[in-house]
Protein backbone atom coordinates (compact mmCIF):
# COMPACT_ATOMS: atom_id res chain seq x y z
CA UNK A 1 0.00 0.00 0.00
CA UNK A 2 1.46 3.24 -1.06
CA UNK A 3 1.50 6.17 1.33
CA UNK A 4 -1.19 8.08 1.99
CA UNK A 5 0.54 11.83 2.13
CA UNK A 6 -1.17 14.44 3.77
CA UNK A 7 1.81 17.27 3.34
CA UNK A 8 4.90 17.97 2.11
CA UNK A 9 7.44 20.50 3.33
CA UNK A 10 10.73 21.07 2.67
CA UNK A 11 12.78 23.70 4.87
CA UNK A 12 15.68 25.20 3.99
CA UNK A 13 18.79 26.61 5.73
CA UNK A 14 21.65 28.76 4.80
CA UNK A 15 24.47 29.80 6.60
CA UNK A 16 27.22 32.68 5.25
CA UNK A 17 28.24 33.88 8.66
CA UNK A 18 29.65 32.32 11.50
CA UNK A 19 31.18 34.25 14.41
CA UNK A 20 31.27 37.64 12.58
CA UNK A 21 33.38 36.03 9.88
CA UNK A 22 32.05 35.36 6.33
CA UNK A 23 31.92 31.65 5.01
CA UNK A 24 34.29 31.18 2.12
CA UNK A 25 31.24 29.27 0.63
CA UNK A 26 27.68 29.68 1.99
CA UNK A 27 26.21 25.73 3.99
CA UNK A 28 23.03 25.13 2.89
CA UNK A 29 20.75 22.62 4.57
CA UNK A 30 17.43 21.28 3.49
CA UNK A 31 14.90 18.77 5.84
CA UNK A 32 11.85 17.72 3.51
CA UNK A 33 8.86 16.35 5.63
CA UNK A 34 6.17 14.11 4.58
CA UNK A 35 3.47 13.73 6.77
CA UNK A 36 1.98 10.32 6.24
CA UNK A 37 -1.10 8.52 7.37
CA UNK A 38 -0.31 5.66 9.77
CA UNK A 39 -2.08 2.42 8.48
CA UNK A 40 -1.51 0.87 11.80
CA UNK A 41 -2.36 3.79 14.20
CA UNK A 42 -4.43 2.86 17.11
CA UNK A 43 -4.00 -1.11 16.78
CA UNK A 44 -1.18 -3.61 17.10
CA UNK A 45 0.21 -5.41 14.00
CA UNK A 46 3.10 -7.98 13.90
CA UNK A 47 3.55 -7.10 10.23
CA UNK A 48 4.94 -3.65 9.33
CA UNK A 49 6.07 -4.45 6.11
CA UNK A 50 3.46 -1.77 4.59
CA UNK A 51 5.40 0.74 6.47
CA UNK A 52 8.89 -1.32 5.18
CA UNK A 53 7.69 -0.69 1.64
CA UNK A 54 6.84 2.91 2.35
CA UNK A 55 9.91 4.05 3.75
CA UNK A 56 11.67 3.02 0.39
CA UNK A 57 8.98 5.07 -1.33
CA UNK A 58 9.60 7.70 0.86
CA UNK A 59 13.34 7.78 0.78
CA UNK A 60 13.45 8.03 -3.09
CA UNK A 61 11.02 11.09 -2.77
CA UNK A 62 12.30 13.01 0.02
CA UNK A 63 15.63 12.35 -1.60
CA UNK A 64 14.46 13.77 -4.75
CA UNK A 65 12.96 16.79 -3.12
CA UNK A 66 15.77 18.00 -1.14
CA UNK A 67 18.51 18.08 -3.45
CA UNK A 68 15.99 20.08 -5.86
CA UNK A 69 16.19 22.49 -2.70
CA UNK A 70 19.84 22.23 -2.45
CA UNK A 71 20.01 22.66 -6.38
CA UNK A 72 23.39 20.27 -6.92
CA UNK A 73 23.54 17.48 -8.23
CA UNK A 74 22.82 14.41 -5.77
CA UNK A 75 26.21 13.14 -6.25
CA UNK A 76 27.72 16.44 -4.55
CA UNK A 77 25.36 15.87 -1.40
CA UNK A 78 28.09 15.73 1.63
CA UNK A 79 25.60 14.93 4.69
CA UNK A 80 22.66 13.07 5.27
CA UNK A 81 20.01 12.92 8.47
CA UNK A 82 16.16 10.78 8.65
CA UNK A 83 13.92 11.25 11.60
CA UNK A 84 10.61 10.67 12.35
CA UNK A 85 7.51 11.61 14.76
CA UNK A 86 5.11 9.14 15.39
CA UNK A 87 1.34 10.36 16.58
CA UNK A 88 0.18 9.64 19.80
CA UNK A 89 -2.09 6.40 18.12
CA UNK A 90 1.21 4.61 16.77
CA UNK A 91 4.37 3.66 18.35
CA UNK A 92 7.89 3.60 17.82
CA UNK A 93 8.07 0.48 16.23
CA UNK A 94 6.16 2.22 13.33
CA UNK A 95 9.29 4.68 12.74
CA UNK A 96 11.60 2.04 12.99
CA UNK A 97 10.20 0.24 10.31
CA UNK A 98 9.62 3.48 7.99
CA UNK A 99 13.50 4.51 8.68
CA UNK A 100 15.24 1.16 8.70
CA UNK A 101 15.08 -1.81 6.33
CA UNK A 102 14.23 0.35 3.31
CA UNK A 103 14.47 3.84 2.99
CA UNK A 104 18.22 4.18 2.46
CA UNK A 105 18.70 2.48 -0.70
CA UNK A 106 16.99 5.17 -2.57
CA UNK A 107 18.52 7.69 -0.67
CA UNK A 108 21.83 6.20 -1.58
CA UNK A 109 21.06 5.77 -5.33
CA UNK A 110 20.06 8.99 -5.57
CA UNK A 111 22.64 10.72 -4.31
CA UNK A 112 25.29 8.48 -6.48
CA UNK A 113 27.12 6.55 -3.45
CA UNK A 114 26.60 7.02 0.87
CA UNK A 115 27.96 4.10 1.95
CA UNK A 116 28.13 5.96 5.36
CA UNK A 117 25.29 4.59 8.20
CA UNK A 118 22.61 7.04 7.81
CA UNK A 119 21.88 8.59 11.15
CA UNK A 120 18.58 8.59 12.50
CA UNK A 121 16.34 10.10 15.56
CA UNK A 122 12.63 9.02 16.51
CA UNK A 123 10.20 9.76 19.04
CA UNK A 124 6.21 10.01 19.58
CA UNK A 125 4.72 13.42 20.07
CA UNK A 126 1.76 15.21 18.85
CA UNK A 127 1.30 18.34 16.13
CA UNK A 128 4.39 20.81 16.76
CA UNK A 129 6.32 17.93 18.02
CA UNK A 130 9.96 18.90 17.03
CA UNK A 131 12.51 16.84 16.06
CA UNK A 132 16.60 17.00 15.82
CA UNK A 133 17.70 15.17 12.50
CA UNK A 134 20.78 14.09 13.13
CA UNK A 135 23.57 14.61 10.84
CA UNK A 136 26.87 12.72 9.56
CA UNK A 137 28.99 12.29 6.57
CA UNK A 138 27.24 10.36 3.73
CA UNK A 139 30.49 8.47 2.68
CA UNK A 140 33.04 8.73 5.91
CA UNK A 141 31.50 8.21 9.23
CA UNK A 142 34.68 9.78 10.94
CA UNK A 143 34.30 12.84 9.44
CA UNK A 144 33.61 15.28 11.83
CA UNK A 145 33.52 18.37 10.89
CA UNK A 146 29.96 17.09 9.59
CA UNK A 147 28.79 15.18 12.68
CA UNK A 148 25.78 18.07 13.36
CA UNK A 149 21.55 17.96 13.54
CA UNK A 150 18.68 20.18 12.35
CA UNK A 151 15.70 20.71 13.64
CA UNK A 152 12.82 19.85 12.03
CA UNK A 153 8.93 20.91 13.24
CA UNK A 154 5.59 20.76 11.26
CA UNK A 155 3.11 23.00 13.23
CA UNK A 156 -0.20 20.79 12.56
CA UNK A 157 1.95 17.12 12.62
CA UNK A 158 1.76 14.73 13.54
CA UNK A 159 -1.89 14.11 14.26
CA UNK A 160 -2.46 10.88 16.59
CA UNK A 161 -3.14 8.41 13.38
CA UNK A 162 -0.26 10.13 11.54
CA UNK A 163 3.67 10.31 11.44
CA UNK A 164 6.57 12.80 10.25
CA UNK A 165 9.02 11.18 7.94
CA UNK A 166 12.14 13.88 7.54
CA UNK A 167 15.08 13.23 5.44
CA UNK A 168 17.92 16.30 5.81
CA UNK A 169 20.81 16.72 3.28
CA UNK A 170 23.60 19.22 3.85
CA UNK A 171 26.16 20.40 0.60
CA UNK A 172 28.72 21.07 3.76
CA UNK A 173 29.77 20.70 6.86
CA UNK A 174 29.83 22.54 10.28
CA UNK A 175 30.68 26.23 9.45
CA UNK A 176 34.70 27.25 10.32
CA UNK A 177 35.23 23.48 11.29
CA UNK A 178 38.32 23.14 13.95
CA UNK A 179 38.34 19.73 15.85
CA UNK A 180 40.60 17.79 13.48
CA UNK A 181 39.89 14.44 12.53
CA UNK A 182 39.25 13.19 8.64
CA UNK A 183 38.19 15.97 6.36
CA UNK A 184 35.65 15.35 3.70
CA UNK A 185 38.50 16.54 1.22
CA UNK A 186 40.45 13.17 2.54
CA UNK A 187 37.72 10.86 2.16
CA UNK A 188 38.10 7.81 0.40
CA UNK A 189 34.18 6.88 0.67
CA UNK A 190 34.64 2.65 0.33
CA UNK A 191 33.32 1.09 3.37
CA UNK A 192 31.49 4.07 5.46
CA UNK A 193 34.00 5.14 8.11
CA UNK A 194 36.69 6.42 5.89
């Protein structure tokens, strides 16, 4: 069964100034949101694999939507972030199975490679509910000038028989970056960490 969206939204960030010092390149963020009905909201079910099948759905269009926002191609995508909200009618078992077995793959293919471990965030809350997206290198886990979150909030999501799916992807790092460590210029991107 296909998901049944109620909204999208897709919020951008930009960053040119950090510290009264001007960014030799301006960090742009983007989080898209879909706001999804949850087909197993108010019952238990020891099958999620609807919710399996829409998390890949989800990843490929949430993928496709933010690096339109970012406007590069996917391929120069440096970070990458899911999250999601569950209403007050599901559980957290309902995320899990939205974020995990099947949404990265067409996150991955879209963006051209992200062998990395996707980092992820969940929790149950009602409309406002706001979430961190974590943050972290799409090909080098140990890079960490991009370990780093954004927040992500939809004011009427989600409703109790509903959840937020967010994807964030980031064309840089941390602004004026200083803790050492592997630098995404250094990255070799052929088994996650490095």
């Amino acid at each position: 069964m296909p998901a049944i969206i109620r909204k999208l939204v897709t919020i951008l960030d930009e960053t040119r100034r950090e510290m009264r010092r001007d960014l030799a390149a301006p960090i742009r963020r983007v989080v898209c949101c879909a706001v999804i009905e949850n087909p197993f909201a108010g019952r238990y079910a020891e099958d999620l694999s609807d919710l399996v099948a829409q998390g890949e759905e989800l990843g490929a269009l949430l993928a496709a939507r933010g690096i339109a926002a970012l406007g590069i191609p996917g391929e120069q995508v440096q970070s990458f972030g899911k999250a999601a909200v569950v209403g007050e009618a599901g559980e957290l078992e309902h995320a899990a199975a939205l974020l995990h077995p099947k949404m990265g793959a067409p996150v991955r293919a879209a963006l051209g490679k992200g062998p990395a471990l996707i980092p992820s965030a969940k929790k149950s809350g009602g409309p406002g509910t706001a979430i961190d997206v974590p943050l972290g290198h799409k090909d080098a886990a140990f890079v960490r000038s991009h370990f780093d979150a954004i927040e992500a909030r939809v004011p009427d999501a989600p409703r109790a028989d509903e959840i937020l799916v967010c994807l964030a992807l980031t064309d840089g790092g941390r602004p004026l970056p200083r803790v050492g460590g592997l630098t995404h210029d250094q990255v070799e991107g052929r088994d996650g960490l490095r």
